[in-house]
C-alpha atoms as a PDB file:
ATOM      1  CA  UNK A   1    -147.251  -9.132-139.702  1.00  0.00           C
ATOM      2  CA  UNK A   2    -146.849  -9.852-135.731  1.00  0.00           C
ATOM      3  CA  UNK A   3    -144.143  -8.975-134.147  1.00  0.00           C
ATOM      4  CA  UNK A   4    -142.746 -12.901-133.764  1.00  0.00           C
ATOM      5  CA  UNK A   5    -142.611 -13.291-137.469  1.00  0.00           C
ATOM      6  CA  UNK A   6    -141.045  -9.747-137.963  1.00  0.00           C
ATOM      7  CA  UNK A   7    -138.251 -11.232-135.913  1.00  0.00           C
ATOM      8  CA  UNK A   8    -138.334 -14.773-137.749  1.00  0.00           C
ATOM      9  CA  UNK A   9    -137.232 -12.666-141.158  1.00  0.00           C
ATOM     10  CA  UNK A  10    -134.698 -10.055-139.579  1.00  0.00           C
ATOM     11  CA  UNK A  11    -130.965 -11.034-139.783  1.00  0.00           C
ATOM     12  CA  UNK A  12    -129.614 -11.534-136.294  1.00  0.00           C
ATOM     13  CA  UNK A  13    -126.128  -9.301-136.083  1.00  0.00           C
ATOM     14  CA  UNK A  14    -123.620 -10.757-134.253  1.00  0.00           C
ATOM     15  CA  UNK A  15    -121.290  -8.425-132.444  1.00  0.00           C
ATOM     16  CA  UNK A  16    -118.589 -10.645-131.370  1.00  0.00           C
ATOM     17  CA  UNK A  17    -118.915 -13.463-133.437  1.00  0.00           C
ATOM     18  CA  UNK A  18    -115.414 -14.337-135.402  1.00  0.00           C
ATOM     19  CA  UNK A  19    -116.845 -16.253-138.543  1.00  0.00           C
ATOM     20  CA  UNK A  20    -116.325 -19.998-139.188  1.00  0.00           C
ATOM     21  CA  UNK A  21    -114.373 -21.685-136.679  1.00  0.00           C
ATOM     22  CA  UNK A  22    -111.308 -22.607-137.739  1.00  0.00           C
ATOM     23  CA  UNK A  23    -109.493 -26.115-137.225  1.00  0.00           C
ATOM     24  CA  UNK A  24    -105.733 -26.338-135.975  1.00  0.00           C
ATOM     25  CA  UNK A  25    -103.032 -26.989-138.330  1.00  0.00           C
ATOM     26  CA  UNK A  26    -103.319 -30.267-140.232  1.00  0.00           C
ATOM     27  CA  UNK A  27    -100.552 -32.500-142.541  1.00  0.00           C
ATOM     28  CA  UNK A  28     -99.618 -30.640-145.438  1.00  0.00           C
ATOM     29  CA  UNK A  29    -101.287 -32.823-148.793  1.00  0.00           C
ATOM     30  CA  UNK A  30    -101.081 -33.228-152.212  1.00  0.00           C
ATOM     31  CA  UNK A  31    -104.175 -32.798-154.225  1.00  0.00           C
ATOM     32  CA  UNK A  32    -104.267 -34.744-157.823  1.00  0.00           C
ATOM     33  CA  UNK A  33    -106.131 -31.464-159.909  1.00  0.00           C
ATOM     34  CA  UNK A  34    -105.494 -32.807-163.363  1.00  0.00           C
ATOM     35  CA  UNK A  35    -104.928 -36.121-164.808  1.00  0.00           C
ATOM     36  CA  UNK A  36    -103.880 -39.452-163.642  1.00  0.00           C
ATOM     37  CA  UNK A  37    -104.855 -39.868-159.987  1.00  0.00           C
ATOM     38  CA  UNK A  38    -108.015 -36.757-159.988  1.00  0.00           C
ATOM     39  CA  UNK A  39    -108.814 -36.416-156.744  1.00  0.00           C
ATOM     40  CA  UNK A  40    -105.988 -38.327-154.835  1.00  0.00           C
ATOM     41  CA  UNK A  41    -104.814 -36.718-152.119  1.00  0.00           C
ATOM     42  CA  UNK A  42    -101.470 -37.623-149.466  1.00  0.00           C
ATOM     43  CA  UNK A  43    -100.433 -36.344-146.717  1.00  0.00           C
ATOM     44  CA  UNK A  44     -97.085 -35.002-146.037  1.00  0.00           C
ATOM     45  CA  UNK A  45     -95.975 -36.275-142.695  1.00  0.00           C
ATOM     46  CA  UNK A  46     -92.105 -36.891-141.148  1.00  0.00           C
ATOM     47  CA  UNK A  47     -90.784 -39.249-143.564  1.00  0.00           C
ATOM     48  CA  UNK A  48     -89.948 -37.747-147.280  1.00  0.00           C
ATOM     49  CA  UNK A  49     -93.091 -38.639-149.933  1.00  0.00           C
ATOM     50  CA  UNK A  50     -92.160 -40.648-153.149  1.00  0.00           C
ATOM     51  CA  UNK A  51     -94.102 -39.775-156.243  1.00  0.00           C
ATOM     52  CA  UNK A  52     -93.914 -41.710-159.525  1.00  0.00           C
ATOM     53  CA  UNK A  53     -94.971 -44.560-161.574  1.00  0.00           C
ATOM     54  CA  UNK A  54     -93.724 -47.368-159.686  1.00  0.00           C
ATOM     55  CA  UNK A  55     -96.083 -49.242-156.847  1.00  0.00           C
ATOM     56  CA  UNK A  56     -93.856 -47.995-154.618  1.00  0.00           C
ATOM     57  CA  UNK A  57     -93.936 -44.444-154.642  1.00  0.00           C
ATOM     58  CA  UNK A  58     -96.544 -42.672-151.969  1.00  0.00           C
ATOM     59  CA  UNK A  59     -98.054 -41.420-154.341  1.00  0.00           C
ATOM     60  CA  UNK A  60     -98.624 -43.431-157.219  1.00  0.00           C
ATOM     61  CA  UNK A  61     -99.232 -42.239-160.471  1.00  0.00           C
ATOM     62  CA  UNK A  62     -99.747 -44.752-163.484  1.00  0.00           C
ATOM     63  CA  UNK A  63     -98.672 -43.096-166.402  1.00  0.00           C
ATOM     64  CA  UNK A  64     -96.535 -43.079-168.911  1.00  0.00           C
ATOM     65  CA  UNK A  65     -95.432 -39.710-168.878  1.00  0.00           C
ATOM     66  CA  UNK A  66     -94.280 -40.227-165.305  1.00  0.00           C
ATOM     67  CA  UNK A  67     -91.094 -41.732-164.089  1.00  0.00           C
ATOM     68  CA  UNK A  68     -91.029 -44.764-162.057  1.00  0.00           C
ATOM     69  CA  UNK A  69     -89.296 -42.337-159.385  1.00  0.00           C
ATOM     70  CA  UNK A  70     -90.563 -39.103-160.540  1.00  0.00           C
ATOM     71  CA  UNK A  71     -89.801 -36.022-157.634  1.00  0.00           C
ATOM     72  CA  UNK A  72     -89.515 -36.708-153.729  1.00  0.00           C
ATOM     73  CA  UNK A  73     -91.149 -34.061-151.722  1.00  0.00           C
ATOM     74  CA  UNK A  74     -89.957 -33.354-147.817  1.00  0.00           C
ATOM     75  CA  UNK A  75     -90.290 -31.318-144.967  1.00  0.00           C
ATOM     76  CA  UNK A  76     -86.789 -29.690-143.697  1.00  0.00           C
ATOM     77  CA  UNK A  77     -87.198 -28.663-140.432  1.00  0.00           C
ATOM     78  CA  UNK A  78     -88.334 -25.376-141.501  1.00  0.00           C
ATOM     79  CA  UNK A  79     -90.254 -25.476-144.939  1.00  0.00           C
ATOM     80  CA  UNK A  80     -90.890 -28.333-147.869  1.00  0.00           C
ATOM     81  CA  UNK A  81     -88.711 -28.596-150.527  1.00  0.00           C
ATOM     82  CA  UNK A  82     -89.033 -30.387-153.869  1.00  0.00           C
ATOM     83  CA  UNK A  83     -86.637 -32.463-155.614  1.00  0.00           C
ATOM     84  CA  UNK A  84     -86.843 -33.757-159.504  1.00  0.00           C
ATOM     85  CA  UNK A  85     -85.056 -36.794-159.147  1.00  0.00           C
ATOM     86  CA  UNK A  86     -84.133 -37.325-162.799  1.00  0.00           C
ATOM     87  CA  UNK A  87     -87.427 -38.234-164.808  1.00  0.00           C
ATOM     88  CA  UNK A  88     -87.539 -37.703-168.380  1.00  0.00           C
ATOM     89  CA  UNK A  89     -90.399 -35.395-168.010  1.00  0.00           C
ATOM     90  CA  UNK A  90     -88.690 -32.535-165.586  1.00  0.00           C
ATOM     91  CA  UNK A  91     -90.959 -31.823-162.919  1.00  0.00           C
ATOM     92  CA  UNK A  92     -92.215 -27.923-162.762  1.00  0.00           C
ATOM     93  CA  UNK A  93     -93.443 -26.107-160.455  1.00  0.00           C
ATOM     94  CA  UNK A  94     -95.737 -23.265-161.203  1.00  0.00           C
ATOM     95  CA  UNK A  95     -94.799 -24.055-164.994  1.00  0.00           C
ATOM     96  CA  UNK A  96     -91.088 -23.543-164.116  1.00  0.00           C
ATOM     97  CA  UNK A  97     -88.514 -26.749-164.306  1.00  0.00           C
ATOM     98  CA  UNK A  98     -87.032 -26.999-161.211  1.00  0.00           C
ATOM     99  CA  UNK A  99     -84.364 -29.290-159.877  1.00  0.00           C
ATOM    100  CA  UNK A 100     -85.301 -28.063-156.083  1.00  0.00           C
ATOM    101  CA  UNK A 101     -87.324 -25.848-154.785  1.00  0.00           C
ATOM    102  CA  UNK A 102     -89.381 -24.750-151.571  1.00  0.00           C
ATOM    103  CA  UNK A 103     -92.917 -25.225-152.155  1.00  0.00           C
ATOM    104  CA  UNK A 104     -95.162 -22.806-150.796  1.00  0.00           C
ATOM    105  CA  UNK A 105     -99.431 -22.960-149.965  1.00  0.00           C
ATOM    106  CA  UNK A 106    -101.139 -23.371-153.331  1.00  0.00           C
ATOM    107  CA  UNK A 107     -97.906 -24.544-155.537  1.00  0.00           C
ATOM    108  CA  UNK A 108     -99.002 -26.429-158.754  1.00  0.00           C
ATOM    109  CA  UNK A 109     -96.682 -29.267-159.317  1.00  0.00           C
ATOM    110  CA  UNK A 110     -96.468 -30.786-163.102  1.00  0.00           C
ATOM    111  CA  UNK A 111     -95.569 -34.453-162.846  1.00  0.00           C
ATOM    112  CA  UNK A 112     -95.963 -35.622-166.565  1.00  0.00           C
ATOM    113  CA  UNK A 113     -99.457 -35.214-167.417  1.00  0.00           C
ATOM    114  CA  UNK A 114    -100.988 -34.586-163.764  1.00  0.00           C
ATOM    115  CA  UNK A 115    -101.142 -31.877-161.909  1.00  0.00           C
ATOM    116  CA  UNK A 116    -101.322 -31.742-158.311  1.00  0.00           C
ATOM    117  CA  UNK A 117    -101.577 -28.884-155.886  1.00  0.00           C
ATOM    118  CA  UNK A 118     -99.654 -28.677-152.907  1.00  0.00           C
ATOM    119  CA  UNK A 119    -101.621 -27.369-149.795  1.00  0.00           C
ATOM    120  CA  UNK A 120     -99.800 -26.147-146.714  1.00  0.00           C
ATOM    121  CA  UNK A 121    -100.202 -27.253-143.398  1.00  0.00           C
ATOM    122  CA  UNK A 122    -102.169 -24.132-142.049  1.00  0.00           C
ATOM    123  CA  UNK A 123    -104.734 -23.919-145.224  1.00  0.00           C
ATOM    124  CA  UNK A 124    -108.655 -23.368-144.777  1.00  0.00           C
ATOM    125  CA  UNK A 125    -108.290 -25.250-148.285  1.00  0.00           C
ATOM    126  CA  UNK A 126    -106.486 -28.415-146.300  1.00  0.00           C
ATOM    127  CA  UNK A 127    -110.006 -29.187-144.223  1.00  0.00           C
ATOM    128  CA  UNK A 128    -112.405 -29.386-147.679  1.00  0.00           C
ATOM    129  CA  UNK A 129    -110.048 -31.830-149.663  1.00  0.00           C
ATOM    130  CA  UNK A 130    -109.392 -33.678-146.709  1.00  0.00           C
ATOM    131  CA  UNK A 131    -113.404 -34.135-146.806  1.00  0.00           C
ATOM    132  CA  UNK A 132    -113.487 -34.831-150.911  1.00  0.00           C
ATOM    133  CA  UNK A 133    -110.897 -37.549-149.786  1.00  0.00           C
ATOM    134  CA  UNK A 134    -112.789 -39.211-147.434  1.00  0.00           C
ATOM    135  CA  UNK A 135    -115.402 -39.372-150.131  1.00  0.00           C
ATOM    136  CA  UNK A 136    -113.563 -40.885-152.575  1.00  0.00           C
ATOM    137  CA  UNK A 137    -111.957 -43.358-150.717  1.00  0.00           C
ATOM    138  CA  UNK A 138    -114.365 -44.351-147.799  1.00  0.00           C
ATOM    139  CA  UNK A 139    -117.445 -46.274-147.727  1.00  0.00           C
ATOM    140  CA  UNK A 140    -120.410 -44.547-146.473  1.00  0.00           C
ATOM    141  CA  UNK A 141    -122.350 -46.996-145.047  1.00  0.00           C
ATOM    142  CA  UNK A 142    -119.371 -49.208-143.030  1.00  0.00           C
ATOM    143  CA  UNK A 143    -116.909 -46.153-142.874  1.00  0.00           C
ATOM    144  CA  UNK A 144    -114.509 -48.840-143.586  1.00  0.00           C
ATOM    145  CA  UNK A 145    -112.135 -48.419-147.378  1.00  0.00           C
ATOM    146  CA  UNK A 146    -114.229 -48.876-150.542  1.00  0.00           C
ATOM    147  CA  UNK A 147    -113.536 -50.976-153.122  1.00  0.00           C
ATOM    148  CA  UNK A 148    -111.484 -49.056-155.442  1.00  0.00           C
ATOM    149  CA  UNK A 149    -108.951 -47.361-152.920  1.00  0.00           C
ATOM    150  CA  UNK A 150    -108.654 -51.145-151.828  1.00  0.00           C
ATOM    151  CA  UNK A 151    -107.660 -52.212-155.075  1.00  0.00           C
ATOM    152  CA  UNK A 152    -104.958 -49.346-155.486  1.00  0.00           C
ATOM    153  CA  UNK A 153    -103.727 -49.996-152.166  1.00  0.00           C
ATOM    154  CA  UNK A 154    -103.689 -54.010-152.927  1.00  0.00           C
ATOM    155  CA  UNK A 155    -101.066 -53.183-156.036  1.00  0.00           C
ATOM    156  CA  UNK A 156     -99.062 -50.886-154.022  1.00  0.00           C
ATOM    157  CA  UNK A 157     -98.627 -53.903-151.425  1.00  0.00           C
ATOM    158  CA  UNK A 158     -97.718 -56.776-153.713  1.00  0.00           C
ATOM    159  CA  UNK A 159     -95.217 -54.300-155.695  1.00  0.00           C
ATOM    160  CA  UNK A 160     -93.923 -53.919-151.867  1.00  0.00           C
ATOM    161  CA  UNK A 161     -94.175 -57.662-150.688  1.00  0.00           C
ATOM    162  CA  UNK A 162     -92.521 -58.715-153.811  1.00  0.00           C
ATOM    163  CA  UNK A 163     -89.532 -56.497-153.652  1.00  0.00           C
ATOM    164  CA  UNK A 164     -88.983 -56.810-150.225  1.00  0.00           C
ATOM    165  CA  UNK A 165     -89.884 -60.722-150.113  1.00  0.00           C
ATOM    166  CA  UNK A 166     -92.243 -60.461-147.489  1.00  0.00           C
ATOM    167  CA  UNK A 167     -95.183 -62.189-146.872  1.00  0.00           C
ATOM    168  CA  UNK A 168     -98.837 -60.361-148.299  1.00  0.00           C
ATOM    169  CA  UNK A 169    -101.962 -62.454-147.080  1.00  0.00           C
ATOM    170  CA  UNK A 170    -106.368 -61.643-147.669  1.00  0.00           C
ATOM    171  CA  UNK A 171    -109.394 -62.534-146.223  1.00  0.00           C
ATOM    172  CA  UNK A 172    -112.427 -61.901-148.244  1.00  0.00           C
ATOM    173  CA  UNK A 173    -115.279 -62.164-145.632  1.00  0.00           C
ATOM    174  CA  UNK A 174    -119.027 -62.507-146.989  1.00  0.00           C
ATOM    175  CA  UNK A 175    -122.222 -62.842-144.766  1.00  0.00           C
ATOM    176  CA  UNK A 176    -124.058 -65.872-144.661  1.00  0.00           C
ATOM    177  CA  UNK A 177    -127.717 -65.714-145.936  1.00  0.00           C
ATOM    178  CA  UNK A 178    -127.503 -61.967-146.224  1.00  0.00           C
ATOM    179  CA  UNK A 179    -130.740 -61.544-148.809  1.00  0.00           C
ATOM    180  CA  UNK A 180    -133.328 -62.936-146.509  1.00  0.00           C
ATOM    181  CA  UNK A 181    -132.462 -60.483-144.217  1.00  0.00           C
ATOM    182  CA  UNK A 182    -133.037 -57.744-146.517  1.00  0.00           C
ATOM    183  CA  UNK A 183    -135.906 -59.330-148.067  1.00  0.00           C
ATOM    184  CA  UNK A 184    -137.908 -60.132-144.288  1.00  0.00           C
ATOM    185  CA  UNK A 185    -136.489 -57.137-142.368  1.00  0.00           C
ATOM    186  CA  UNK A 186    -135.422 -54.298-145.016  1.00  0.00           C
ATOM    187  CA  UNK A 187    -132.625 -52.470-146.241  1.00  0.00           C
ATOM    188  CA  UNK A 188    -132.301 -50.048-143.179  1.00  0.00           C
ATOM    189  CA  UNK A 189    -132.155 -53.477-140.979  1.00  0.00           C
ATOM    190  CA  UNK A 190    -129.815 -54.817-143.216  1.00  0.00           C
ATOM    191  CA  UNK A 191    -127.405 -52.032-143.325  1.00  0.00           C
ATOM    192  CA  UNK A 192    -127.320 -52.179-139.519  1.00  0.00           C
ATOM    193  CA  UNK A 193    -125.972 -55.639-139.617  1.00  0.00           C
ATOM    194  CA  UNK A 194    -123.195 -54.274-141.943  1.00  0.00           C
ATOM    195  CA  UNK A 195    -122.444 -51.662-139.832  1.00  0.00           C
ATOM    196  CA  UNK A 196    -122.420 -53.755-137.291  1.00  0.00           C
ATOM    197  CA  UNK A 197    -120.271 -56.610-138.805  1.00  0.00           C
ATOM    198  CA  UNK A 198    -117.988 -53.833-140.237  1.00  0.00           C
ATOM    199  CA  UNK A 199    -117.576 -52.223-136.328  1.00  0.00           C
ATOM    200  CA  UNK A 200    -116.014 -56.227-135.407  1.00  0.00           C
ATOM    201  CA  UNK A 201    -114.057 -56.207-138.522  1.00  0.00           C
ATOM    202  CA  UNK A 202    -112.524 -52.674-137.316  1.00  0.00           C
ATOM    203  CA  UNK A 203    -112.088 -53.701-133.665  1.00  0.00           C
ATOM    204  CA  UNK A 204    -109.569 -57.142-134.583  1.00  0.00           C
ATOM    205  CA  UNK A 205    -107.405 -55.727-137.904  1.00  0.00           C
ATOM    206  CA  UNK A 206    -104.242 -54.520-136.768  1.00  0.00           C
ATOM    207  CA  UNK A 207    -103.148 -51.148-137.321  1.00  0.00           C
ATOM    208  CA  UNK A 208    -101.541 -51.527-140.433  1.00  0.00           C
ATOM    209  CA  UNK A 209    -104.168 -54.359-142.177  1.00  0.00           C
ATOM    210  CA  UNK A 210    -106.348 -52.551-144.772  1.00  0.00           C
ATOM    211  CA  UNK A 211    -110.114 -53.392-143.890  1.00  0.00           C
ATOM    212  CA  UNK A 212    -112.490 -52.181-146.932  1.00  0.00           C
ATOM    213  CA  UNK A 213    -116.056 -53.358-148.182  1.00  0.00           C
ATOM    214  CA  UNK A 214    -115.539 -54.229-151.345  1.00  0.00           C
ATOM    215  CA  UNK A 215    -119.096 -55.777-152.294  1.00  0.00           C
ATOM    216  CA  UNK A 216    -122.676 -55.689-150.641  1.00  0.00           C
ATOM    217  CA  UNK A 217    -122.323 -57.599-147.998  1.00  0.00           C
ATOM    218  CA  UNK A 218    -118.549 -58.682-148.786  1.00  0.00           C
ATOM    219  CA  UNK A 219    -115.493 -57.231-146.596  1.00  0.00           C
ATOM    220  CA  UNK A 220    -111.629 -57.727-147.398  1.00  0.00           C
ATOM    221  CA  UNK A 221    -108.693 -57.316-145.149  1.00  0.00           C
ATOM    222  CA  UNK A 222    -105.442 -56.979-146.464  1.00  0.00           C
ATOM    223  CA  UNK A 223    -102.600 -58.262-143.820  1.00  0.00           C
ATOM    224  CA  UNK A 224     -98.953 -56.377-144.957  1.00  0.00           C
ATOM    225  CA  UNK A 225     -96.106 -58.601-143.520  1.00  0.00           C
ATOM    226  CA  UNK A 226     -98.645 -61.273-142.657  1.00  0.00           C
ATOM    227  CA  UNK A 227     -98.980 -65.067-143.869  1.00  0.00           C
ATOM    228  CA  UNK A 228    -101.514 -67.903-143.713  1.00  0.00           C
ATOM    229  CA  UNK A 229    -101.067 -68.606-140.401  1.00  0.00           C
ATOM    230  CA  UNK A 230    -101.568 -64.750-139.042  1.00  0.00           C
ATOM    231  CA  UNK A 231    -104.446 -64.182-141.823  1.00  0.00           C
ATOM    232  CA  UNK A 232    -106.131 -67.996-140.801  1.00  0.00           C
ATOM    233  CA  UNK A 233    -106.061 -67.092-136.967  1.00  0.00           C
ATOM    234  CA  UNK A 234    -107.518 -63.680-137.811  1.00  0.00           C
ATOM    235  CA  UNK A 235    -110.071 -64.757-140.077  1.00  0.00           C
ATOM    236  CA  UNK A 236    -111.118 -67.648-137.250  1.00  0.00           C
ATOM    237  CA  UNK A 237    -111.556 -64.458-134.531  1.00  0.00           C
ATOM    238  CA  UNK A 238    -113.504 -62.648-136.631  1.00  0.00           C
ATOM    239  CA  UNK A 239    -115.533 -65.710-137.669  1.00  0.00           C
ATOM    240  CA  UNK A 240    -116.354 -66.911-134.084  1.00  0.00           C
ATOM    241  CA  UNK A 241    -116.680 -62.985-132.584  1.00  0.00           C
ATOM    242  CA  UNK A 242    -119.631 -62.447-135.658  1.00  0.00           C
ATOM    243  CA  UNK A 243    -121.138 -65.545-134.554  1.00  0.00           C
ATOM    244  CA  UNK A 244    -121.366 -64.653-131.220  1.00  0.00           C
ATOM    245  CA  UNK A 245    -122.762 -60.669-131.283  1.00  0.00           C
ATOM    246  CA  UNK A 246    -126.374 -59.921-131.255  1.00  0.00           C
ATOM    247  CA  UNK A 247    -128.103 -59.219-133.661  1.00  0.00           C
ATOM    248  CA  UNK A 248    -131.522 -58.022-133.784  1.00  0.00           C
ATOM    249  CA  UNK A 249    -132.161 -56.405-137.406  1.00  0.00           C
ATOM    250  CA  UNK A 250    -136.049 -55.173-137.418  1.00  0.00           C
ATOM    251  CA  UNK A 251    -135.735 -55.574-133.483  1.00  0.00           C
ATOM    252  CA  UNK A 252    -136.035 -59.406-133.912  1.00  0.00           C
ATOM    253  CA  UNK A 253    -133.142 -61.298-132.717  1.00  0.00           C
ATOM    254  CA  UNK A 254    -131.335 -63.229-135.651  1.00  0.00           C
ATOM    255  CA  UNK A 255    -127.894 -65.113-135.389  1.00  0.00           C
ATOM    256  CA  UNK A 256    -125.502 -64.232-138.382  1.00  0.00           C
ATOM    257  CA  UNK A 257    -122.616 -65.772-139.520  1.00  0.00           C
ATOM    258  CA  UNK A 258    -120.196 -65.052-141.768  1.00  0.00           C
ATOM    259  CA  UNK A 259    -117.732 -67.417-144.277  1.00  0.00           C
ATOM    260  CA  UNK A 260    -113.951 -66.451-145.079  1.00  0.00           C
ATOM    261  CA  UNK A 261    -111.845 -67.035-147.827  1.00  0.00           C
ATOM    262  CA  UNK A 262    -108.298 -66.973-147.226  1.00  0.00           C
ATOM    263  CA  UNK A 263    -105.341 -67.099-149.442  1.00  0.00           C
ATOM    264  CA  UNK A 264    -101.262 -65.611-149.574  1.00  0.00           C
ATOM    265  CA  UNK A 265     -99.518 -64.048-152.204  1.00  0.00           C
ATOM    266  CA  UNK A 266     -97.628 -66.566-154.396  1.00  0.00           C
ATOM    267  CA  UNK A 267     -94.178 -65.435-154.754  1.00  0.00           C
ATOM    268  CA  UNK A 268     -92.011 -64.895-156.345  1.00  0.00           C
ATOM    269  CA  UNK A 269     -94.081 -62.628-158.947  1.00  0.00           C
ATOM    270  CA  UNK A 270     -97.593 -63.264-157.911  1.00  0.00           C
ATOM    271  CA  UNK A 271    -100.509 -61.022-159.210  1.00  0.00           C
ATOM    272  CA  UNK A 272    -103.470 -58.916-157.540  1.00  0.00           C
ATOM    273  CA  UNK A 273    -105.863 -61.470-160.276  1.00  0.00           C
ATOM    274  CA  UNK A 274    -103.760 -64.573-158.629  1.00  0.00           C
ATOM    275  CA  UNK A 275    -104.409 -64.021-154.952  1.00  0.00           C
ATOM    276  CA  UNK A 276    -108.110 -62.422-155.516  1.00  0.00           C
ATOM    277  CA  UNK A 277    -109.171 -65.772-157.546  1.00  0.00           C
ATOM    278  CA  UNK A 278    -107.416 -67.934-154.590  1.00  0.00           C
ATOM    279  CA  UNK A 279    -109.176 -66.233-151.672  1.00  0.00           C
ATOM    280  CA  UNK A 280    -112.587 -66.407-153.912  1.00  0.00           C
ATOM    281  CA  UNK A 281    -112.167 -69.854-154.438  1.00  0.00           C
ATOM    282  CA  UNK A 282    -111.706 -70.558-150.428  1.00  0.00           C
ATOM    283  CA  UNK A 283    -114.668 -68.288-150.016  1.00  0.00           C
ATOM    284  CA  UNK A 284    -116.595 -70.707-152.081  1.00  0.00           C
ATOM    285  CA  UNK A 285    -115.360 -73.493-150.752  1.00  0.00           C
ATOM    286  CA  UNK A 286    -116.570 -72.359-146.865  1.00  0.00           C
ATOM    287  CA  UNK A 287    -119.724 -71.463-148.752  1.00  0.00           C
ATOM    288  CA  UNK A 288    -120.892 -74.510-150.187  1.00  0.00           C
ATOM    289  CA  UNK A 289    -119.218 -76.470-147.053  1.00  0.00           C
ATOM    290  CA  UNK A 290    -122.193 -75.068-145.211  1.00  0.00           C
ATOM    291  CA  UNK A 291    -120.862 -71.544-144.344  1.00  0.00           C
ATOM    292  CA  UNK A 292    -119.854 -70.114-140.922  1.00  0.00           C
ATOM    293  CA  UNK A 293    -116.581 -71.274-141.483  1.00  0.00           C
ATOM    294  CA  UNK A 294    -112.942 -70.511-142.356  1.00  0.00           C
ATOM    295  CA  UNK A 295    -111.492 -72.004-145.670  1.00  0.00           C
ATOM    296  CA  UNK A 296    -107.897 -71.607-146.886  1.00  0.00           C
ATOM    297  CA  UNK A 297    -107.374 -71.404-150.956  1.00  0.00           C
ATOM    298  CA  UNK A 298    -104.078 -73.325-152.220  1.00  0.00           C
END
């Protein structure tokens, strides 16, 4: 054996060397472990975190074994604290029923038949579910929301619009002629016009739309607070700005377009199935109207 490959198979010791780095403190979470809501995860910031049945808690949990307003969880200046606030399954924490408590790093917290984990703010443990939760809710390819934490987030913000009487609009945004594309240039090409369509997408939602791929080559944003009018103008930037990048999947230069169906919540007591089927139904309509266009659903 020479004396290079002798020194390719001896471990290198490392006098100073201090181990993984570790990051600053983060937000203090809860992890769903167990049940209803596996693999959810919140953060814990400034304002105190609702969990329960009802669309409007933080942290939603559809069962029936949990309270519409289950236990509210805060920060107090100096350490979180946990209140039950009434539910008909008593919240426990660490398998003890509790009315309040302080919650301390690695606290399991029984709300009916789920049971989440509370991770303080200066936990190693914080950084790897912080990851798993980008997983789960992310999607890879546009690093914009996927489908299904769209969805969840699209029933917590009709409960909210309805209750509050505020206007909820959607644009469903699909690209024009997306298959020949794929089919002349290939999928890697193809995913770069996502990515790049997706990048637009991220550059005109305001900070508190919800952007998310929901589909292959179909995007949604999801405009809190925001009617026709605000969702139609958007929809008509995003339209013209698509229009006018470049494009050049397989290194060829290629215009693409994109169509957008656009629709508002009906209220009163309008449904996720109701304003999904009108914003489809514009989609198609811009579609079959010859595409790169913007069509409103009635």
């Amino acid at each position: 054996m020479s004396a290079s490959d002798d020194q390719a198979n001896t471990t290198q010791r490392t006098m100073l060397s201090g181990g993984p780095h570790r990051p600053g403190p983060r937000a203090a979470c809860l992890v769903v472990i167990l049940g209803e809501g596996l693999g959810r995860r919140v953060d814990i910031g400034e304002a105190p975190l609702l969990v329960g049945r009802s669309q409007e808690a933080d942290l939603v949990l559809n069962h029936r074994s949990v309270s519409r307003a289950h236990c509210r969880i805060w920060f107090d200046g100096t350490s979180f604290r946990i209140r039950d606030l009434g539910a008909t399954n008593r919240t426990r924490v660490n398998d003890a029923q509790v009315e309040e408590a302080v919650l301390v790093d690695g606290d399991h917290i029984v709300v009916g038949d789920s049971l989440l984990k509370f991770i303080g703010q200066t936990s190693v443990e914080a950084s790897y579910h912080e990851e798993i939760y980008q997983l789960a809710t992310l999607d890879a390819l546009s690093g914009l929301w996927n489908r299904r934490h769209f969805m969840e987030t699209l029933d917590k913000e009709i409960a909210r619009a309805q209750r509050h009487e505020r206007e909820l609009a959607l644009c469903i945004v699909d690209v024009d002629l997306f298959k020949p594309v794929n089919d002349t240039y290939g999928h890697i090409a193809g995913d770069e016009v996502l990515r790049h369509i997706a990048a637009i997408i991220r550059e005109h939602v305001r900070g508190e739309d919800i952007a998310a791929r929901i589909g292959g080559e179909e995007f949604a944003v999801l405009l809190p607070e925001g009617g026709l009018a605000a969702a139609r103008t958007l929809a008509e930037r995003l339209r013209v700005s698509v229009s006018e990048a470049a494009f050049a999947p397989g290194g060829v230069p290629r215009r693409i377009t994109v169509s957008v169906g656009v629709a508002a919540l009906p209220m009163p007591d309008g449904t996720r199935s109701q304003l999904l089927a009108a914003a489809d139904a514009a989609l198609y309509r811009a579609k079959h109207g010859g595409r790169n266009q913007v069509c409103i659903g009635g």
